[in-house]
Protein backbone atom coordinates (compact mmCIF):
# COMPACT_ATOMS: atom_id res chain seq x y z
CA UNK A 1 208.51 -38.95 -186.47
CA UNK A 2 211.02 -41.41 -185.61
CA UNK A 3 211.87 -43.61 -189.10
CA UNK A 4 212.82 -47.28 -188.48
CA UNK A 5 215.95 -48.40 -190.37
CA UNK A 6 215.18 -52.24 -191.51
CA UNK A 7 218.75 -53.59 -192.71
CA UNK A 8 219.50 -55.49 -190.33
CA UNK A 9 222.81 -56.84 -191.57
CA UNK A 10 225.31 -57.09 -195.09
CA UNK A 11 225.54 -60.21 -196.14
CA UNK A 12 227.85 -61.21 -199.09
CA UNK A 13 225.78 -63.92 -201.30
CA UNK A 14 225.87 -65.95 -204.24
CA UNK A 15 223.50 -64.92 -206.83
CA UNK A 16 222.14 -68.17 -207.42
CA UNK A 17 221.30 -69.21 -203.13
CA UNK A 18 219.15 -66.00 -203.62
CA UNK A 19 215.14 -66.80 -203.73
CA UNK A 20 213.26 -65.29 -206.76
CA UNK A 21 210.31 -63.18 -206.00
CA UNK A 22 207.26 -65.17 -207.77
CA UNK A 23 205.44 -61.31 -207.92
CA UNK A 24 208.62 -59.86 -209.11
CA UNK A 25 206.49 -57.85 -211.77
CA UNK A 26 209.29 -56.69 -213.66
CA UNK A 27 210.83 -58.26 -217.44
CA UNK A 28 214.35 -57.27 -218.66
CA UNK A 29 214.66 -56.82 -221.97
CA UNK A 30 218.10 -58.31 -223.75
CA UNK A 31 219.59 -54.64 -224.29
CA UNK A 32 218.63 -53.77 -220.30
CA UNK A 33 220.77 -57.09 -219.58
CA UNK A 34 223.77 -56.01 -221.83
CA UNK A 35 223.99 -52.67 -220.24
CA UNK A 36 223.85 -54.21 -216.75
CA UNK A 37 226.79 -56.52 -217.80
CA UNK A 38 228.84 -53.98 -219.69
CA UNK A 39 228.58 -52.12 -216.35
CA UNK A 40 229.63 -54.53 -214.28
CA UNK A 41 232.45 -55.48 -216.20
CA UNK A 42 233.97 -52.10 -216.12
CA UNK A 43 232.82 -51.20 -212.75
CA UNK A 44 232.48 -53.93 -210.49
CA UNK A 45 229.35 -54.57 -207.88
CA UNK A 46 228.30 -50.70 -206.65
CA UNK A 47 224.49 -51.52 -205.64
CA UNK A 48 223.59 -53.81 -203.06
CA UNK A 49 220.51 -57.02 -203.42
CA UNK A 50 217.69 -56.37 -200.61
CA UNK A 51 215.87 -59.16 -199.37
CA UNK A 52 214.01 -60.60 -196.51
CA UNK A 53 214.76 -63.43 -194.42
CA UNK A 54 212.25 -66.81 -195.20
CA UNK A 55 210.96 -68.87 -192.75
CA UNK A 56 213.47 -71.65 -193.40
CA UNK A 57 216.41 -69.12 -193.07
CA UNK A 58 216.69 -68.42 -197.04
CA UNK A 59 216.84 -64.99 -198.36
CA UNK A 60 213.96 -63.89 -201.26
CA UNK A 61 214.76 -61.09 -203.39
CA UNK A 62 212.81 -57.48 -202.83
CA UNK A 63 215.06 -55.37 -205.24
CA UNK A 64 217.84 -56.88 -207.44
CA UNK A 65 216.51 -59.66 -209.51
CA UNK A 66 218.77 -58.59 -212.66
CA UNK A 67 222.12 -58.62 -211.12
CA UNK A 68 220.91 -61.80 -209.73
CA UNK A 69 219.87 -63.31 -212.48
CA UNK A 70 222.90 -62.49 -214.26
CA UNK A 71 225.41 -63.08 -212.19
CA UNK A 72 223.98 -65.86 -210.74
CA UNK A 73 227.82 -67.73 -209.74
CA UNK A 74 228.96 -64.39 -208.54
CA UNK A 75 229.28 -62.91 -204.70
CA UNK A 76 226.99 -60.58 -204.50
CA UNK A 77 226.58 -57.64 -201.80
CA UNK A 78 222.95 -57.94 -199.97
CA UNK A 79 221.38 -55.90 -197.66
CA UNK A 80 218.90 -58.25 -195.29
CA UNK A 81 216.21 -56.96 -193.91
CA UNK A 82 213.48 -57.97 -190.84
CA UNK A 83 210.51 -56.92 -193.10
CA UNK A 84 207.43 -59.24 -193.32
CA UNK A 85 205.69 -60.51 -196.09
CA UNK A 86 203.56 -58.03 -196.77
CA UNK A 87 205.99 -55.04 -196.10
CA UNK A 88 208.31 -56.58 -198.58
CA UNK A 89 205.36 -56.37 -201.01
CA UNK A 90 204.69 -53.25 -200.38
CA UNK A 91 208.11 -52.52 -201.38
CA UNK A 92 208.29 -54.72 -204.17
CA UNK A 93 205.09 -53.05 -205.68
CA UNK A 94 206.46 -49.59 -205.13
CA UNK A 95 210.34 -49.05 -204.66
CA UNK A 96 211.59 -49.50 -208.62
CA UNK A 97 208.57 -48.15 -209.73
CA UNK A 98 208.89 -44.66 -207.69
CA UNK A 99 212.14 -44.40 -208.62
CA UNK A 100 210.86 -44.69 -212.56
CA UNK A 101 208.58 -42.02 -211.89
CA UNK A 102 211.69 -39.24 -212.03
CA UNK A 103 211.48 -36.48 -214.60
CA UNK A 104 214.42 -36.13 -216.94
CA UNK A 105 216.80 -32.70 -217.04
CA UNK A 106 218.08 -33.05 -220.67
CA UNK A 107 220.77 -30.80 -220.38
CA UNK A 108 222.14 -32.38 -217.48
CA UNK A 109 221.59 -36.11 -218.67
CA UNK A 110 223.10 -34.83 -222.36
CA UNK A 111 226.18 -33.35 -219.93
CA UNK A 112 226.66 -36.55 -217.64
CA UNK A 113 226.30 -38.78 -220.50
CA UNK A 114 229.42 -37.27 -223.02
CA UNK A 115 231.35 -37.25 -219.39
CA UNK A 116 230.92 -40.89 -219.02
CA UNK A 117 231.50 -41.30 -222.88
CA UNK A 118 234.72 -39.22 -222.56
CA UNK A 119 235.99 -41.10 -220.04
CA UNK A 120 234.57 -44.93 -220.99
CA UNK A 121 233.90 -46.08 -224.63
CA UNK A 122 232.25 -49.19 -223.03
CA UNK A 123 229.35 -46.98 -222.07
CA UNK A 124 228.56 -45.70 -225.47
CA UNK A 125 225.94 -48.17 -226.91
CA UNK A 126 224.37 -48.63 -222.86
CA UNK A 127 223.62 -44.60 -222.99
CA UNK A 128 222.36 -44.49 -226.27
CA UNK A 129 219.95 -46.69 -225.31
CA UNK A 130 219.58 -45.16 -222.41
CA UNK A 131 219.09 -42.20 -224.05
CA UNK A 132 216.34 -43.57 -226.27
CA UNK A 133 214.50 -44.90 -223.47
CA UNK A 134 213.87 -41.55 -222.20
CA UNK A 135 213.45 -40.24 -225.61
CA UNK A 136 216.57 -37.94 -225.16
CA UNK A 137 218.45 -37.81 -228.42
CA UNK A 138 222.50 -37.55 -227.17
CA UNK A 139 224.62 -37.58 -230.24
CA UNK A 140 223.15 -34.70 -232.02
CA UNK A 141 225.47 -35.35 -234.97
CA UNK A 142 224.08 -38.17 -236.28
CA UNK A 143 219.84 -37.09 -235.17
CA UNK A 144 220.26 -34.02 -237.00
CA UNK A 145 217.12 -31.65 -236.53
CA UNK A 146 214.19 -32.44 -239.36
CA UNK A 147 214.63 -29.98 -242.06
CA UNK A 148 211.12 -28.18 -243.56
CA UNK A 149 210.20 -30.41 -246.23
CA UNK A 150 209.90 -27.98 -249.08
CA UNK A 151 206.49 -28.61 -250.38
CA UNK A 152 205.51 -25.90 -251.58
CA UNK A 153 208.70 -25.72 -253.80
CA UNK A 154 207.47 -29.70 -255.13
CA UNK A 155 207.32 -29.01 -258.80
CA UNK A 156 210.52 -27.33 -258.91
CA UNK A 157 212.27 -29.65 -257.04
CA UNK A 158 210.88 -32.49 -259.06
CA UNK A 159 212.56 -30.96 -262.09
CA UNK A 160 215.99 -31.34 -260.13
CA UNK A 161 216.00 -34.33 -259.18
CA UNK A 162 213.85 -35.58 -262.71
CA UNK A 163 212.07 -38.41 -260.63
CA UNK A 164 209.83 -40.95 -262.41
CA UNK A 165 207.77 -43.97 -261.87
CA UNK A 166 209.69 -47.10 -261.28
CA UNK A 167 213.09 -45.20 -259.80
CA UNK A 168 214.50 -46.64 -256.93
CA UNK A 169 216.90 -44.39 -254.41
CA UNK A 170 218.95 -45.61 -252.10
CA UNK A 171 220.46 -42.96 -249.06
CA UNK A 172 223.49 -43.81 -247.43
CA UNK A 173 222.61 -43.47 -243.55
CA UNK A 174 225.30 -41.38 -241.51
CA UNK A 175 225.88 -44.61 -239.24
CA UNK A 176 227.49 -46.16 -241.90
CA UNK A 177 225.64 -49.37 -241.56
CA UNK A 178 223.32 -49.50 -244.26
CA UNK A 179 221.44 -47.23 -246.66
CA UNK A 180 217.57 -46.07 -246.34
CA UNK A 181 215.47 -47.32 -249.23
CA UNK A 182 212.65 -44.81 -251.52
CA UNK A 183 210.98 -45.97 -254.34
CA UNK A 184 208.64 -43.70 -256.70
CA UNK A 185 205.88 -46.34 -257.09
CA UNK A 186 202.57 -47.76 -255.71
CA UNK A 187 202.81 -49.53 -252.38
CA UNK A 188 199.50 -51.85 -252.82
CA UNK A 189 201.55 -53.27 -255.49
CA UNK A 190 203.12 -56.62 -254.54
CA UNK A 191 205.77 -56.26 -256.87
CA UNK A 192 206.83 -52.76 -255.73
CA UNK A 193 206.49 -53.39 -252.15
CA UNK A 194 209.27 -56.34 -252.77
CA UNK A 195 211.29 -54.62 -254.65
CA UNK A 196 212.19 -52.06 -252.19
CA UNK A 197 212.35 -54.28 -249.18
CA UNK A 198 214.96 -56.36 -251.78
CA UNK A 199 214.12 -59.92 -249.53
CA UNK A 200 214.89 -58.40 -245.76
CA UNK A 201 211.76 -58.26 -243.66
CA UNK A 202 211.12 -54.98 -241.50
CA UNK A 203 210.86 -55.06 -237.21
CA UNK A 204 207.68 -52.79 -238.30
CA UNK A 205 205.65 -50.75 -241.29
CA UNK A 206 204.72 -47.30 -239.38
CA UNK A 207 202.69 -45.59 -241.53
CA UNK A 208 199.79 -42.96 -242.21
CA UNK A 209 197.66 -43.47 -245.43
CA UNK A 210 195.25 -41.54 -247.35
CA UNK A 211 192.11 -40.89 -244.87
CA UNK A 212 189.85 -40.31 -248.12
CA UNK A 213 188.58 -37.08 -246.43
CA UNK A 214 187.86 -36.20 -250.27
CA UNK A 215 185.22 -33.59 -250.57
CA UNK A 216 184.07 -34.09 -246.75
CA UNK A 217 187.10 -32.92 -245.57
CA UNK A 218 185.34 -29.37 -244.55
CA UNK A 219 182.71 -31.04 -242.64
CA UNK A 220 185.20 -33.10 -240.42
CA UNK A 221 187.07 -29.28 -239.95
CA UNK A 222 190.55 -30.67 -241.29
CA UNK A 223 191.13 -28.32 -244.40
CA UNK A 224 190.55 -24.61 -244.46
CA UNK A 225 190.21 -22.31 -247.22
CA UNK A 226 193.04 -22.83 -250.02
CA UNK A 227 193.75 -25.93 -248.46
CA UNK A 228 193.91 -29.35 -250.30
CA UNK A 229 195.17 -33.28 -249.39
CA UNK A 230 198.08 -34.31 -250.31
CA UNK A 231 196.95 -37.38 -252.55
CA UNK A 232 194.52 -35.68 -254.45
CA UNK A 233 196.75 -35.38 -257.09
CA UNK A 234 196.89 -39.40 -257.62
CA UNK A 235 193.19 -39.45 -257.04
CA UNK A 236 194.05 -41.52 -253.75
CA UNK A 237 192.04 -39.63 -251.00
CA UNK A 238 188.44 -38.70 -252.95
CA UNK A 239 188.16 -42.78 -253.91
CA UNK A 240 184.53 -44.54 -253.85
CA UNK A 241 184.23 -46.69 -251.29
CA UNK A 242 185.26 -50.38 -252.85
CA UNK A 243 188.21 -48.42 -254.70
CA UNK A 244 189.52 -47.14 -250.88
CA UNK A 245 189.29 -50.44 -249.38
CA UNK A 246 190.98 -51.80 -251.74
CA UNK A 247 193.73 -49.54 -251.18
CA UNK A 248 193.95 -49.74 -247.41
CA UNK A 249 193.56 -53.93 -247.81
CA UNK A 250 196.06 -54.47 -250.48
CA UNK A 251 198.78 -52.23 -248.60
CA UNK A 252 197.85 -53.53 -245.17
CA UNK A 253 198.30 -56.79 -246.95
CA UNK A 254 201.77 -56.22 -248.51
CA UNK A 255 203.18 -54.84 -245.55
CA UNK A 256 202.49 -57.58 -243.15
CA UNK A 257 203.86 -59.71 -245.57
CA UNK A 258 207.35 -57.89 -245.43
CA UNK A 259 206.77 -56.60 -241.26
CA UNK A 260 207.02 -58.43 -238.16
CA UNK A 261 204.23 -55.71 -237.09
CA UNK A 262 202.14 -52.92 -238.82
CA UNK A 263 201.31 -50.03 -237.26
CA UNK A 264 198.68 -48.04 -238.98
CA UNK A 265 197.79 -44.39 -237.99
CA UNK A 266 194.14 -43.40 -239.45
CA UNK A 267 191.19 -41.56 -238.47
CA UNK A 268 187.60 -42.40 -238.86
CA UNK A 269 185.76 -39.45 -240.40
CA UNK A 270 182.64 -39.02 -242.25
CA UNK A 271 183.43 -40.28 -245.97
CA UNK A 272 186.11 -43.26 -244.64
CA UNK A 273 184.17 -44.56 -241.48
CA UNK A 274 181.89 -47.57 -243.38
CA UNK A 275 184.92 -48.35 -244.97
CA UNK A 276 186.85 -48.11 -241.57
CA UNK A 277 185.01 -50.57 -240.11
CA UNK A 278 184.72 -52.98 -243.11
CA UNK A 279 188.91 -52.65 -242.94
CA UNK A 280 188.85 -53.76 -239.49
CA UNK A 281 186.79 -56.59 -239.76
CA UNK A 282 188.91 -57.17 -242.89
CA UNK A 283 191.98 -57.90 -240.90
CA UNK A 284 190.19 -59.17 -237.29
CA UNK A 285 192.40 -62.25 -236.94
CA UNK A 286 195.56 -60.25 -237.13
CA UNK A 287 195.06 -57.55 -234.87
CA UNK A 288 197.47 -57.06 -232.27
CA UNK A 289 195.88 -54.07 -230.24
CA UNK A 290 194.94 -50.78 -230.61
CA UNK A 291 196.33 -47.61 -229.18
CA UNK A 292 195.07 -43.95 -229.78
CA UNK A 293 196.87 -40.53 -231.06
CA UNK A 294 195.56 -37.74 -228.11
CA UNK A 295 196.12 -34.78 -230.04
CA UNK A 296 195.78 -31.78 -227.28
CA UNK A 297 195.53 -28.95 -229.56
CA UNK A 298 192.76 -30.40 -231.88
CA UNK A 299 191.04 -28.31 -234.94
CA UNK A 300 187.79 -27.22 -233.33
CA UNK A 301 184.74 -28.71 -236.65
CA UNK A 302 183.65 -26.59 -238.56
CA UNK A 303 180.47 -27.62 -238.90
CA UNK A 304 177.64 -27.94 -236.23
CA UNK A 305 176.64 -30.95 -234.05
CA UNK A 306 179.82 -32.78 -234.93
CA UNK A 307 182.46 -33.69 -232.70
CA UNK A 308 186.00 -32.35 -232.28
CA UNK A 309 188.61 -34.74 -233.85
CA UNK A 310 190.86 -35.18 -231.05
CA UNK A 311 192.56 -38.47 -231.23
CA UNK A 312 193.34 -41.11 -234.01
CA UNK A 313 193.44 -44.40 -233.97
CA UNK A 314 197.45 -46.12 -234.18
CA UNK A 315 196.21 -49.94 -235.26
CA UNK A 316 198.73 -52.83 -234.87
CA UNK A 317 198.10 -55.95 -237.23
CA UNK A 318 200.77 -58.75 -237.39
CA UNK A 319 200.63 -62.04 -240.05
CA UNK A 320 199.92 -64.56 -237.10
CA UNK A 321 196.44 -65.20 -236.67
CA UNK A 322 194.98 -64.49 -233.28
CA UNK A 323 198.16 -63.07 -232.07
CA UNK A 324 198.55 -61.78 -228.25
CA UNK A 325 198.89 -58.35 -227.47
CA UNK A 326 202.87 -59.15 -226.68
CA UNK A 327 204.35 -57.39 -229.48
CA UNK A 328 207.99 -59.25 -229.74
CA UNK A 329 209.80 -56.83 -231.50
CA UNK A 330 209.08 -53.97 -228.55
CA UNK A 331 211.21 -51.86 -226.55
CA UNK A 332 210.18 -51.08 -223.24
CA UNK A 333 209.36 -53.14 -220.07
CA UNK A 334 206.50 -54.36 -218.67
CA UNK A 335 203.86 -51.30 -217.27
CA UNK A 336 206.25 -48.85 -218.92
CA UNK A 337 204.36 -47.38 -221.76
CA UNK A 338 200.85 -46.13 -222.03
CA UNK A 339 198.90 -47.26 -225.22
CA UNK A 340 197.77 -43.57 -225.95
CA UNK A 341 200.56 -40.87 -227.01
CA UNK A 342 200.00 -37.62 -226.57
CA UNK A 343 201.24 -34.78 -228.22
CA UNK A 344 200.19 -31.49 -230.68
CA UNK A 345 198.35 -31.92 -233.58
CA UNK A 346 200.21 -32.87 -236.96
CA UNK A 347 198.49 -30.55 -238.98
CA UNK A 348 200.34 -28.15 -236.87
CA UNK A 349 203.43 -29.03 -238.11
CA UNK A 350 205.43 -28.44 -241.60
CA UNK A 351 203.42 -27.85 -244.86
CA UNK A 352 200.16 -28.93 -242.99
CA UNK A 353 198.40 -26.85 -245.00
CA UNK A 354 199.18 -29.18 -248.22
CA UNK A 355 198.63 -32.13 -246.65
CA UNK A 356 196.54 -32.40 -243.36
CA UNK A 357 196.82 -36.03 -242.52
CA UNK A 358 200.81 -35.54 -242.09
CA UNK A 359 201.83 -36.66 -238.44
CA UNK A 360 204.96 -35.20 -236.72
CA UNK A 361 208.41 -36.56 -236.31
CA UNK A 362 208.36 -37.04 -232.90
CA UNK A 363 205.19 -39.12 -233.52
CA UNK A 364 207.13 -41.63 -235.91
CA UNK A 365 210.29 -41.67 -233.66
CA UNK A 366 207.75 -42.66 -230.90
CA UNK A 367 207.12 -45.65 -232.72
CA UNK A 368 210.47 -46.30 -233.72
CA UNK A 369 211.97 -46.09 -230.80
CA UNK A 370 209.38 -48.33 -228.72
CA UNK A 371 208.73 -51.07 -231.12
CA UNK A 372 211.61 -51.60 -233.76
CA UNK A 373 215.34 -52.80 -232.87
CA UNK A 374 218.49 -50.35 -233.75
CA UNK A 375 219.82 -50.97 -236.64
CA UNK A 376 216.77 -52.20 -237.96
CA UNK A 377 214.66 -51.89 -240.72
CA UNK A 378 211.00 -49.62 -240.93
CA UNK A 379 209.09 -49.96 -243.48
CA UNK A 380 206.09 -46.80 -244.58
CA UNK A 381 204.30 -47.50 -247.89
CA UNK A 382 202.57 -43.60 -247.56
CA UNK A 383 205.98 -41.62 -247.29
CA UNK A 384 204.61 -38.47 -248.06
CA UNK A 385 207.20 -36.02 -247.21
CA UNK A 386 209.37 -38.27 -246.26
CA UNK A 387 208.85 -38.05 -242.00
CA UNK A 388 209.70 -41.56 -241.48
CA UNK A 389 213.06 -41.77 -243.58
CA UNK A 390 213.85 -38.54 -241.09
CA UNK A 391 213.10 -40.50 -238.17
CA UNK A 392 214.94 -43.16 -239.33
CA UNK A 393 218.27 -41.47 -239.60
CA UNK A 394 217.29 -39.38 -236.81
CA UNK A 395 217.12 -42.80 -234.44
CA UNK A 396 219.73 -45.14 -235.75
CA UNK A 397 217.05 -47.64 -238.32
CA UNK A 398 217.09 -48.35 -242.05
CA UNK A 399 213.98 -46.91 -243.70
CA UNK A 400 212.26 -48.45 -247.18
CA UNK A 401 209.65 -46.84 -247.78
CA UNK A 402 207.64 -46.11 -251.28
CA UNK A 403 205.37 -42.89 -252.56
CA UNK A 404 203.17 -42.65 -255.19
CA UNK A 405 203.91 -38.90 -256.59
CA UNK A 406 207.05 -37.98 -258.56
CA UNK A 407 206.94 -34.60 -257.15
CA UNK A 408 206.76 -35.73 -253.41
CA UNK A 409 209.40 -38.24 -253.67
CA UNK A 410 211.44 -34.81 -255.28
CA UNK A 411 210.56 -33.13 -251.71
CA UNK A 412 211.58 -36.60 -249.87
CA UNK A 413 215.16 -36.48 -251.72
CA UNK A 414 215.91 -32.44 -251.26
CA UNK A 415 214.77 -33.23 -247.25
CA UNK A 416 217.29 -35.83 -246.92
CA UNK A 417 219.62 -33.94 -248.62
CA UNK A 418 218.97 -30.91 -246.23
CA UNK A 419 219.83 -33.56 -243.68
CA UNK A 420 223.69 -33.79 -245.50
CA UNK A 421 222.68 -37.18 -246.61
CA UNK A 422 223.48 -38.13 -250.70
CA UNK A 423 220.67 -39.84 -252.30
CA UNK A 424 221.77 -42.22 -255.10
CA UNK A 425 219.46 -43.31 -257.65
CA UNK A 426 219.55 -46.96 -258.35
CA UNK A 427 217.56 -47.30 -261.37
């Protein structure tokens, strides 16, 4: 079969005679327009515009609207082409979009990318974000592997560090430009909830709380023999029902008061589902969407004629009433990301058997990394063993984040440690 080459010509353009595609589908985020710049400046004009000819002689974009856009008094290169209307939509519908369909080789991206860093400092901050974009950590130094949180060594680590009630910690980040935040206290507490934020106000609040699987837990097939939740111990996951709404209202509460979004990870199971509901309709004028948790390797039930748990919900609530589902602090373009993440389950992954609700760090980065700036701050009022603070440092954000148990916040500050970071307690 004989293929039909359609440029027709090189034309050299200014960026601004060039015609804007009204279905040009695709948005470019501020740190997708910096990279294109910082590229430019260093390397000049390497691609060319393509566009098709109008009617009345003037030449519409196909691919290119970004350089245009941004360099809008420069001469650009430009292929022309003789394709029609609807060939050119064809194209314009399926050219980027196959081309962000590519699979990632990590160790050759890792490779390229510290050649292009040896050679231009410019580049640094473009590949990281790059890099985060495809969820390919490149400076392993500073996103240091998760060390095991240590639970089942909790009550002697609580008598090294000698945490109470009230302390506040602060952990110098390895990025040297700002510390993470813990505080040993009660996150549906106003005060306490202020006090570690300290007057900033967090991109987001990713967080897991107590699922109050209390004595149920069997029946919904989440804890096996020997097994027990986390928050039993503060009598936070066996509540009555008024006592767990409360819990999940007055946190949901004080974090969108400090967030620009809060993302909520919870399932509905037998003893939290009334409740569950009640919680939603609690919050219905702040809800920004939903998305769902696909865990493939789900925990068949143990018990008969009930379903297998295999997702969780991730709910999104934000302080402006009836917000859109836009969510203005995200990371990704338009069409880019799917609102259900898949991965294993968490209570595959370290001390699950303490605590079955824990989600993985790959799950919190996923948030992290999609929905929160760099640099910025991420807020969890359940810290448990301390995944998000990891996922912080891991991706380049400032984590506050409270717990309720003295001995968990000891596992939270020996993890961190593990990490080579120096906790510092405040007061």
């Amino acid at each position: 079969m004989e293929i039909r080459d359609r440029i027709i010509e090189l034309r050299r353009v200014k960026g601004s005679e060039l015609v804007p595609n009204p279905r040009n589908f695709r948005k470019h985020p501020e740190r997708q327009r910096s990279g294109l710049r910082t590229l430019v400046a260093k390397i000049g004009f390497a691609g060319a515009e393509l566009v098709r000819i109008l009617p009345d002689g003037g030449l519409m974009l196909i691919d290119g609207h970004l350089r245009a856009d941004e360099f809008k008094n420069s001469v650009l290169p430009v292929l022309v082409t003789d394709l029609d209307e609807d060939e050119a939509n064809a194209l314009l519908a399926t050219f980027d979009s196959l081309g962000g369909m590519a699979e990632i080789d990590v160790a050759l991206y890792k490779e390229l990318s510290s050649m292009v860093k040896n050679s231009f400092d410019e580049f640094e901050d473009v590949l990281e974000d790059i890099g985060d974009f495809y969820d390919v950590p490149l400076d392993e130094g500073a996103q240091p592997e998760a060390p095991e949180a240590q639970i089942d060594r909790a009550d002697e680590l609580l008598k090294v560090w000698q945490v109470e009630r009230g302390q506040l910690w602060v952990i110098p980040s390895k990025s040297g430009k700002g510390v993470h935040r813990l505080l040993c206290g009660d996150s549906t507490n106003a005060d306490d909830v202020a006090r570690v934020m300290a007057g900033e106000r967090a991109d987001i609040c990713f967080t897991s709380p107590p699922y109050n699987m209390g004595e149920n837990a069997q029946t919904d097939g989440y804890l096996g023999k020997g097994n027990k939740s986390k928050y039993t111990s503060v009598n936070a996951d066996n509540l009555d029902d008024n006592s767990y709404f409360d819990l999940l209202r007055m946190f949901t509460q004080n974090a969108i008061n400090h967030c620009e979004y809060v993302f909520v990870n919870i399932q509905m199971l037998a003893k939290n589902k009334f409740v569950f509901i009640d919680y939603l309709h609690e919050f219905k004028k702040h809800v920004v969407d939903v998305a769902i948790w696909n865990k493939a390797q789900a925990q068949p039930a143990l018990a008969e004629n009930i379903f297998t748990s295999a997702f969780e919900f991730i709910l999104c609530f934000t302080e402006d009433e009836f917000p859109s589902r836009a969510i203005r602090t995200a990371q990704f373009d338009r069409g880019m990301l799917r609102n259900v993440y898949e991965s294993g389950n968490g209570s595959r992954n370290e001390f699950a058997d303490m605590h079955a609700a824990t989600f993985p760090v790959e799950f919190v980065s996923w948030g992290i990394n999609n929905f929160s700036n760099k640099d910025s701050g991420v807020y969890d009022p359940f810290l448990g063993s301390g995944t998000t603070l990891v996922a912080c440092e891991q991706t380049g954000r400032l984590g506050r984040g409270i717990e309720l148990a003295e001995k968990y916040c000891a596992v939270i500050l020996q993890r961190l440690a593990d990490m080579g970071l120096q906790p510092e307690l405040v007061s």
